[in-house]
Protein backbone atom coordinates (compact mmCIF):
# COMPACT_ATOMS: atom_id res chain seq x y z
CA UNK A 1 209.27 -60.67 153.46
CA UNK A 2 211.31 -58.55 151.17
CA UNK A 3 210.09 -55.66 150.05
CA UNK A 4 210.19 -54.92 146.23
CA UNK A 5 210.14 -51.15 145.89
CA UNK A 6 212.83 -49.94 144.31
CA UNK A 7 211.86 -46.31 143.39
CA UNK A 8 209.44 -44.52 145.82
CA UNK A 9 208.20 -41.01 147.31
CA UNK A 10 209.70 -40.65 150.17
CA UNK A 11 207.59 -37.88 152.73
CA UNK A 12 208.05 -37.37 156.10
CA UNK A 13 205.43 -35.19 158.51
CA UNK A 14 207.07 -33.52 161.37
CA UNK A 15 205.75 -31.27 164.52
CA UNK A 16 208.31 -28.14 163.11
CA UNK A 17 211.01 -27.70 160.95
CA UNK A 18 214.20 -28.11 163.83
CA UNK A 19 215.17 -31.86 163.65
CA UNK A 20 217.18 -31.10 166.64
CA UNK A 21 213.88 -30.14 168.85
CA UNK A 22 211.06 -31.11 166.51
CA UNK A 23 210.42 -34.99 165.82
CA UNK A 24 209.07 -37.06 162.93
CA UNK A 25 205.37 -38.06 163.11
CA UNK A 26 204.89 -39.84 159.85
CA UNK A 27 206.86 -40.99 157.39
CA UNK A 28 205.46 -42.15 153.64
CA UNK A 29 206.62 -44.00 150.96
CA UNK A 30 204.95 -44.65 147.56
CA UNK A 31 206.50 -46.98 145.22
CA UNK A 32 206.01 -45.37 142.34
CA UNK A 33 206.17 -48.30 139.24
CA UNK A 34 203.04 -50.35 141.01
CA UNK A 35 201.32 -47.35 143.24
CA UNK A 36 201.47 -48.82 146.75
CA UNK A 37 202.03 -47.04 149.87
CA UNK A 38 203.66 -47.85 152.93
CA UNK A 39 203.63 -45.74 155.54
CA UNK A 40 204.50 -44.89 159.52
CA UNK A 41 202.11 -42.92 161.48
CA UNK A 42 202.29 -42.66 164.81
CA UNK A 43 200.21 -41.24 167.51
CA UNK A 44 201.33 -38.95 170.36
CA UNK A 45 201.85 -42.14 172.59
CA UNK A 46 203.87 -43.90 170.18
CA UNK A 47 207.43 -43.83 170.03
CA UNK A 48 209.52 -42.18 167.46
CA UNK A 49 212.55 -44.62 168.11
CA UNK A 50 210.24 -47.30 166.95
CA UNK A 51 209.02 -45.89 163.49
CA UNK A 52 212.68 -45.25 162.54
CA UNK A 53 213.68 -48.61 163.66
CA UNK A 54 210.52 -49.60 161.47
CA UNK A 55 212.09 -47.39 158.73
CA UNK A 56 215.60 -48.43 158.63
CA UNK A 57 214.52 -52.25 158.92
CA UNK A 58 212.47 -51.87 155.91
CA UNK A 59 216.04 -50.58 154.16
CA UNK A 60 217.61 -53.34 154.67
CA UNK A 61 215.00 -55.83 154.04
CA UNK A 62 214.31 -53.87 150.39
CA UNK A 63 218.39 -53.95 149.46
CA UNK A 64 219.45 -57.62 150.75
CA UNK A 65 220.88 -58.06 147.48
CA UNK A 66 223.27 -55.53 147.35
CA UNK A 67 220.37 -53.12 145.39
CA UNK A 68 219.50 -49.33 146.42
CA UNK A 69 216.26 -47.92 146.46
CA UNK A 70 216.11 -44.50 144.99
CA UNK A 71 214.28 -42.27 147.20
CA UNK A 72 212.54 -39.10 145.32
CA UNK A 73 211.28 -35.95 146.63
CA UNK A 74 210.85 -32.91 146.72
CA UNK A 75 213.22 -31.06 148.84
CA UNK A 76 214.04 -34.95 150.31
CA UNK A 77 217.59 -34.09 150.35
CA UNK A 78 217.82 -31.01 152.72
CA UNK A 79 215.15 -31.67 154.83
CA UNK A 80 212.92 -35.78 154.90
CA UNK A 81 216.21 -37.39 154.83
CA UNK A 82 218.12 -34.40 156.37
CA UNK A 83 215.33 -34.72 159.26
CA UNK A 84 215.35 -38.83 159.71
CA UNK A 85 219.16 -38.97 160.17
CA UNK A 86 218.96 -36.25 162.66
CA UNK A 87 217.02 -38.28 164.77
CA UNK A 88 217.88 -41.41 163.88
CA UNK A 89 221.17 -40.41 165.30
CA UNK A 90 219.34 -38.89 168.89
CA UNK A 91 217.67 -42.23 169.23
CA UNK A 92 220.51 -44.29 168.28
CA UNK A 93 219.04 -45.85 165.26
CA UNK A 94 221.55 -46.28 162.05
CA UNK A 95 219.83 -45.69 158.97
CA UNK A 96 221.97 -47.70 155.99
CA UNK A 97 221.94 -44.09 154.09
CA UNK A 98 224.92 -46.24 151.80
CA UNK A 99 221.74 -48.01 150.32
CA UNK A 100 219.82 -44.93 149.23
CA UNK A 101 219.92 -42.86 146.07
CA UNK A 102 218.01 -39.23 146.39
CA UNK A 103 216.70 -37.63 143.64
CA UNK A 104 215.63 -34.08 144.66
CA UNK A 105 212.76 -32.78 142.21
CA UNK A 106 213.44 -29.08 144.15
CA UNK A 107 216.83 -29.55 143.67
CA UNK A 108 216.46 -29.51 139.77
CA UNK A 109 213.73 -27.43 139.38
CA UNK A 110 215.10 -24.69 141.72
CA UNK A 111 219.60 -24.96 140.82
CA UNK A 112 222.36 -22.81 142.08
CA UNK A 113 220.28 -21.02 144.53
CA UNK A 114 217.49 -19.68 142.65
CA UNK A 115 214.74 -18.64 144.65
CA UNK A 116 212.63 -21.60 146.37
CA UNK A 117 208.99 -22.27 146.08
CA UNK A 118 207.08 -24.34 147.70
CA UNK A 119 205.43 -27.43 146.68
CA UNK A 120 202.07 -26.40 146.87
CA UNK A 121 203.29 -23.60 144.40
CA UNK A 122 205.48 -25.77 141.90
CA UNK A 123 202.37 -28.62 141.80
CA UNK A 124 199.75 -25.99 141.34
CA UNK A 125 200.90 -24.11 138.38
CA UNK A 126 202.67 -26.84 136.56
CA UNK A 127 199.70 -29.99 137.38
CA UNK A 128 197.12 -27.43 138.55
CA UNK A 129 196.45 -29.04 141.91
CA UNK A 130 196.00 -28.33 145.18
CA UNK A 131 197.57 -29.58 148.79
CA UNK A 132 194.85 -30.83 151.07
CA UNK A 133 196.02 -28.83 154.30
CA UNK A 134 199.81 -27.62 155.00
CA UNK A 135 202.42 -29.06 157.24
CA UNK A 136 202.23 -26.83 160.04
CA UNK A 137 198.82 -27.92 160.68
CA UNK A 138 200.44 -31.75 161.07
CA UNK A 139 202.05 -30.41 165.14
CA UNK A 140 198.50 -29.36 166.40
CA UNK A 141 196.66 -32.88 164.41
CA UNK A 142 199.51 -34.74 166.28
CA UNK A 143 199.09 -33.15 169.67
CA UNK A 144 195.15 -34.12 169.20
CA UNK A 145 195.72 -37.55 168.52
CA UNK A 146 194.15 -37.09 164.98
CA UNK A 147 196.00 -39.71 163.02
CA UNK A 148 193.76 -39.72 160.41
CA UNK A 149 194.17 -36.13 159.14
CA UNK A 150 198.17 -37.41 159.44
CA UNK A 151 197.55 -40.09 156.68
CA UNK A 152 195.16 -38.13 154.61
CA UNK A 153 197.46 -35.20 154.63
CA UNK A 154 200.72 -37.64 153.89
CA UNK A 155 199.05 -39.59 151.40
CA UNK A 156 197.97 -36.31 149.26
CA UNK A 157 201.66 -35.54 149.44
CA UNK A 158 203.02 -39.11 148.35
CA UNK A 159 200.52 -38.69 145.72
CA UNK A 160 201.08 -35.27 144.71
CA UNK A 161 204.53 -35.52 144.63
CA UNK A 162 204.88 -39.38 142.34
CA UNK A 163 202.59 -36.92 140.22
CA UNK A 164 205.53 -33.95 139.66
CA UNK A 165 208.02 -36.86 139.29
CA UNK A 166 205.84 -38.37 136.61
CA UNK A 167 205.74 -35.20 134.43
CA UNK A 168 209.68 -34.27 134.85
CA UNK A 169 210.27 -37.83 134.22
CA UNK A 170 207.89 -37.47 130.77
CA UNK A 171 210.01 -34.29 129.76
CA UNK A 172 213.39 -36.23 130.42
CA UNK A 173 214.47 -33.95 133.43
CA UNK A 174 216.10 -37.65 134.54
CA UNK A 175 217.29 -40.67 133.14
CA UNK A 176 218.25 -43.92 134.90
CA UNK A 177 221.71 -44.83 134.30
CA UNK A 178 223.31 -48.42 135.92
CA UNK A 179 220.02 -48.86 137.52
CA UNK A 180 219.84 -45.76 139.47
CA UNK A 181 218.20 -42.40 138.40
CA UNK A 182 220.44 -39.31 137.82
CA UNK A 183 219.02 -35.81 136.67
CA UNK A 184 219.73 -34.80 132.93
CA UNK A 185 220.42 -31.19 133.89
C-alpha cells in the first residue's frame, strides 16, 4: 500500500521532555488536504522500537517516488522530530529525515528568539480554542495503561494544530514553491 499523504500534522506524545531519558508514546499524523489520521499509540507493554520502525516504514512507503512529505507543526522542528531521531538513533532505527520537509508554525510565529508561547496560548487567542488536557498529563495516562485518553488527547492536537496551519496558510504566512511549502516571512 502506498500511502498518499503528502502534507500532514505531525504530533508526537512523550512521558517528559528529555529524549535522552524520556520515550515517545504516540505519535500522530493528520493529512491535512483529505482529513485522515494515522496514528501510533502504544501501551506501556508495547515497544517503542516498534512504533518508530512503524514510523519510518510509513516514510518510505509515502516517498517511493522520489517525493517528500512535508511535515508541519508546531514547534516540530526542535522538539517531535528533534525527539523521534533521538530515539530512533537509541533503538537503532534510521528515520529517512532526507525525505521530510518541516514547516515550523512556532518557528514563524515566534522568529529570532522572541519570547515562546505555548500552543494552548497561540490557538486560544488567535482560533479561540481550547486543549483538551496538557502533555504532562500523557506520562501518568501512559503509566495507567489509559490509551484512550493518549488518542483523544493526540487527536485534539492533530486537529488543533491542521486548524492554526489552516489560518496562517489563509493569511499567506507560506507558500508552496517546487512542490514543497516554504514560509513567506
Amino acid at each position: 500500500m502506498v500511502i498518499q499523504v503528502k502534507r500532514a500534522i505531525l504530533d508526537i506524545e512523550t512521558t517528559g521532555l528529555n529524549p535522552f531519558t524520556d520515550e515517545i508514546v504516540a505519535i500522530g499524523l493528520l493529512d491535512i488536504d483529505n482529513n485522515t489520521t494515522v496514528g501510533f499509540v502504544r501501551d506501556s507493554g508495547k515497544n517503542e522500537h516498534v512504533m518508530l520502525s512503524t514510523f519510518a516504514e510509513l516514510i518510505n512507503r509515502a516517498c517511493r517516488d522520489g517525493e517528500k512529505l512535508t511535515f508541519v507543526g508546531y514547534n516540530v522542528r526542535n522538539f517531535d522530530m528533534h525527539f523521534i531521531m533521538v530515539r530512533a538513533m537509541k533503538h537503532g532505527v534510521r528515520i529517512p529525515i532526507e525525505n521530510i520537509e518541516l514547516l515550523d508554525m512556532m518557528d514563524a510565529l515566534f522568529p529570532n528568539g522572541m519570547r515562546y508561547r505555548p500552543l494552548s496560548f497561540v490557538v486560544e487567542k488567535l482560533l479561540g480554542l481550547s486543549k483538551n488536557g496538557h502533555g504532562a498529563d500523557v506520562k501518568e495516562w501512559f503509566s495507567n495503561d489509559d490509551v484512550s485518553m493518549i488518542e483523544k488527547y493526540l487527536d485534539n492536537d492533530l486537529k488543533i494544530e491542521k486548524e492554526l496551519f489552516l489560518l496562517m496558510e489563509k493569511h499567506g504566512w507560506f507558500e508552496m514553491v517546487d512542490g514543497f511549502g516554504k514560509w513567506r516571512i
